[in-house]
Protein backbone atom coordinates (compact mmCIF):
# COMPACT_ATOMS: atom_id res chain seq x y z
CA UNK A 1 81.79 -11.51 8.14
CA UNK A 2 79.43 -12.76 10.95
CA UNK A 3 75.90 -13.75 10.16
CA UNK A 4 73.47 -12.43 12.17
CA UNK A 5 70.45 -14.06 12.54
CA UNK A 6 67.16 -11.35 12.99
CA UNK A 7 63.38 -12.73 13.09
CA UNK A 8 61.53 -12.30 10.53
CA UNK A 9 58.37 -10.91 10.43
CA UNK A 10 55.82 -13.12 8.75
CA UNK A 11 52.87 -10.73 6.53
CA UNK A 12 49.48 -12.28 6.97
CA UNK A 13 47.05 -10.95 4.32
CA UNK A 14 43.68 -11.34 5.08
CA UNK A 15 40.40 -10.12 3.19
CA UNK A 16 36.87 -9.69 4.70
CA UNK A 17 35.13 -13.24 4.31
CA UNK A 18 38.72 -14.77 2.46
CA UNK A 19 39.78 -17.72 3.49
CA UNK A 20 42.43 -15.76 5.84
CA UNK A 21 39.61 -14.97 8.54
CA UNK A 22 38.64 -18.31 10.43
CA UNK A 23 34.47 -18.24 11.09
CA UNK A 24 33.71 -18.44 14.55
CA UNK A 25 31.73 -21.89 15.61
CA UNK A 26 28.67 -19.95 17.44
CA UNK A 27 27.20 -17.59 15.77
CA UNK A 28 25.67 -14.73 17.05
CA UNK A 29 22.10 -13.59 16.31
CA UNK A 30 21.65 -10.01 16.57
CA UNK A 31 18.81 -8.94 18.92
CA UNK A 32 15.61 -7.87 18.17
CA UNK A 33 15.06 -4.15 19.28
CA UNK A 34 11.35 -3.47 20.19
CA UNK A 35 11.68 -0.37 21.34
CA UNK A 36 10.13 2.46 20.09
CA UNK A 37 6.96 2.63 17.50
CA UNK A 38 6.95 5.20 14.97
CA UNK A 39 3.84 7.54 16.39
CA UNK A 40 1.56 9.62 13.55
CA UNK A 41 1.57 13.39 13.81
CA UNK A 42 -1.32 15.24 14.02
CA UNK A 43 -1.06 16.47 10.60
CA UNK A 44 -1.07 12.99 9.07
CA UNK A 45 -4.06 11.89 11.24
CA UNK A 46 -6.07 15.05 9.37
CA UNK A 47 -4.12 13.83 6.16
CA UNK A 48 -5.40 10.02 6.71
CA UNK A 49 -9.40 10.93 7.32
CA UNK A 50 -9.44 13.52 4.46
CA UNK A 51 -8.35 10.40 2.18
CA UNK A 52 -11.07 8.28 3.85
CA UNK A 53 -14.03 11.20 3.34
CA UNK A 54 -12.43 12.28 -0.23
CA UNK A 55 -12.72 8.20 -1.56
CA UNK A 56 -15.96 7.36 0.44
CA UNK A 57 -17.43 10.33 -1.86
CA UNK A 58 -16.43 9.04 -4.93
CA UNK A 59 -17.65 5.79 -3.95
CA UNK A 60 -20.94 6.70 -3.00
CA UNK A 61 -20.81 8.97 -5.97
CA UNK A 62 -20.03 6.27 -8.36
CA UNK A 63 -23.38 4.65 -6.93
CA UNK A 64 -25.30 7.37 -7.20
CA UNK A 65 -24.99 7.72 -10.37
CA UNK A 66 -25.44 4.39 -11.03
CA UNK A 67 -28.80 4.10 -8.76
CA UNK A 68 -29.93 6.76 -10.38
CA UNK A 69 -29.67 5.71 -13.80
CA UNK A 70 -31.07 2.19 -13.04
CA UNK A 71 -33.97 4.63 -11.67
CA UNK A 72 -34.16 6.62 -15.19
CA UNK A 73 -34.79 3.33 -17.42
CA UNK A 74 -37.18 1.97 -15.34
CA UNK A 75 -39.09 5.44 -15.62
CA UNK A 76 -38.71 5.55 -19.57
CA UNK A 77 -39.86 1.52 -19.49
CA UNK A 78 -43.27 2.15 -17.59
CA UNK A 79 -43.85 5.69 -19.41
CA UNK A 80 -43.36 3.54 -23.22
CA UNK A 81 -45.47 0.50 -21.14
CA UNK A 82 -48.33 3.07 -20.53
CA UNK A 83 -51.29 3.21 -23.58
CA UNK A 84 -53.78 5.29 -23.56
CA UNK A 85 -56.55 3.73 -23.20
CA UNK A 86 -59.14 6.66 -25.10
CA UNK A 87 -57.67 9.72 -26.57
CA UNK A 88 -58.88 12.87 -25.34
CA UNK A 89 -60.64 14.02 -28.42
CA UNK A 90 -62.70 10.74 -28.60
CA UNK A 91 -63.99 11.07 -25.01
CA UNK A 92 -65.65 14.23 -26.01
């Protein structure tokens, strides 16, 4: 009985960031692409400046309302302030 002598084949198990991969010493920073811009439709142009008229009115609204009650009490103050000075029986 002869011995023969074959190679043997040597099983390297490695895992994704194990110590079986080696990191390499430069690393590579990926490059910024500054390509293309992301362009609005049409439709979402419309959509954007019905937003801006749809809150402007509530806004202005909102004041309105708010001017015009501000309006309302100073009306009821000068109407209360106001005494007559004769009745109109007693200028008769």
């Amino acid at each position: 009985m002869e011995y023969i002598e074959t190679p043997i084949k040597q099983l390297t198990f490695t895992r994704k960031g194990g110590k079986g991969q080696k990191m390499p010493k430069t690393t590579n920073t990926p490059e910024v692409k500054t390509g293309k811009k992301y362009a609005k439709t049409r439709g979402e142009h419309y959509k954007d400046i019905v937003i801006t008229i749809l809150v402007t009115a509530i806004i202005a609204f909102i004041c309105g309302a708010v001017f015009q009650s501000k309006q309302q009490n100073a009306i009821n103050t000068a109407v209360k302030a106001v005494t007559p000075s004769a009745s109109a029986e007693a200028s008769k």
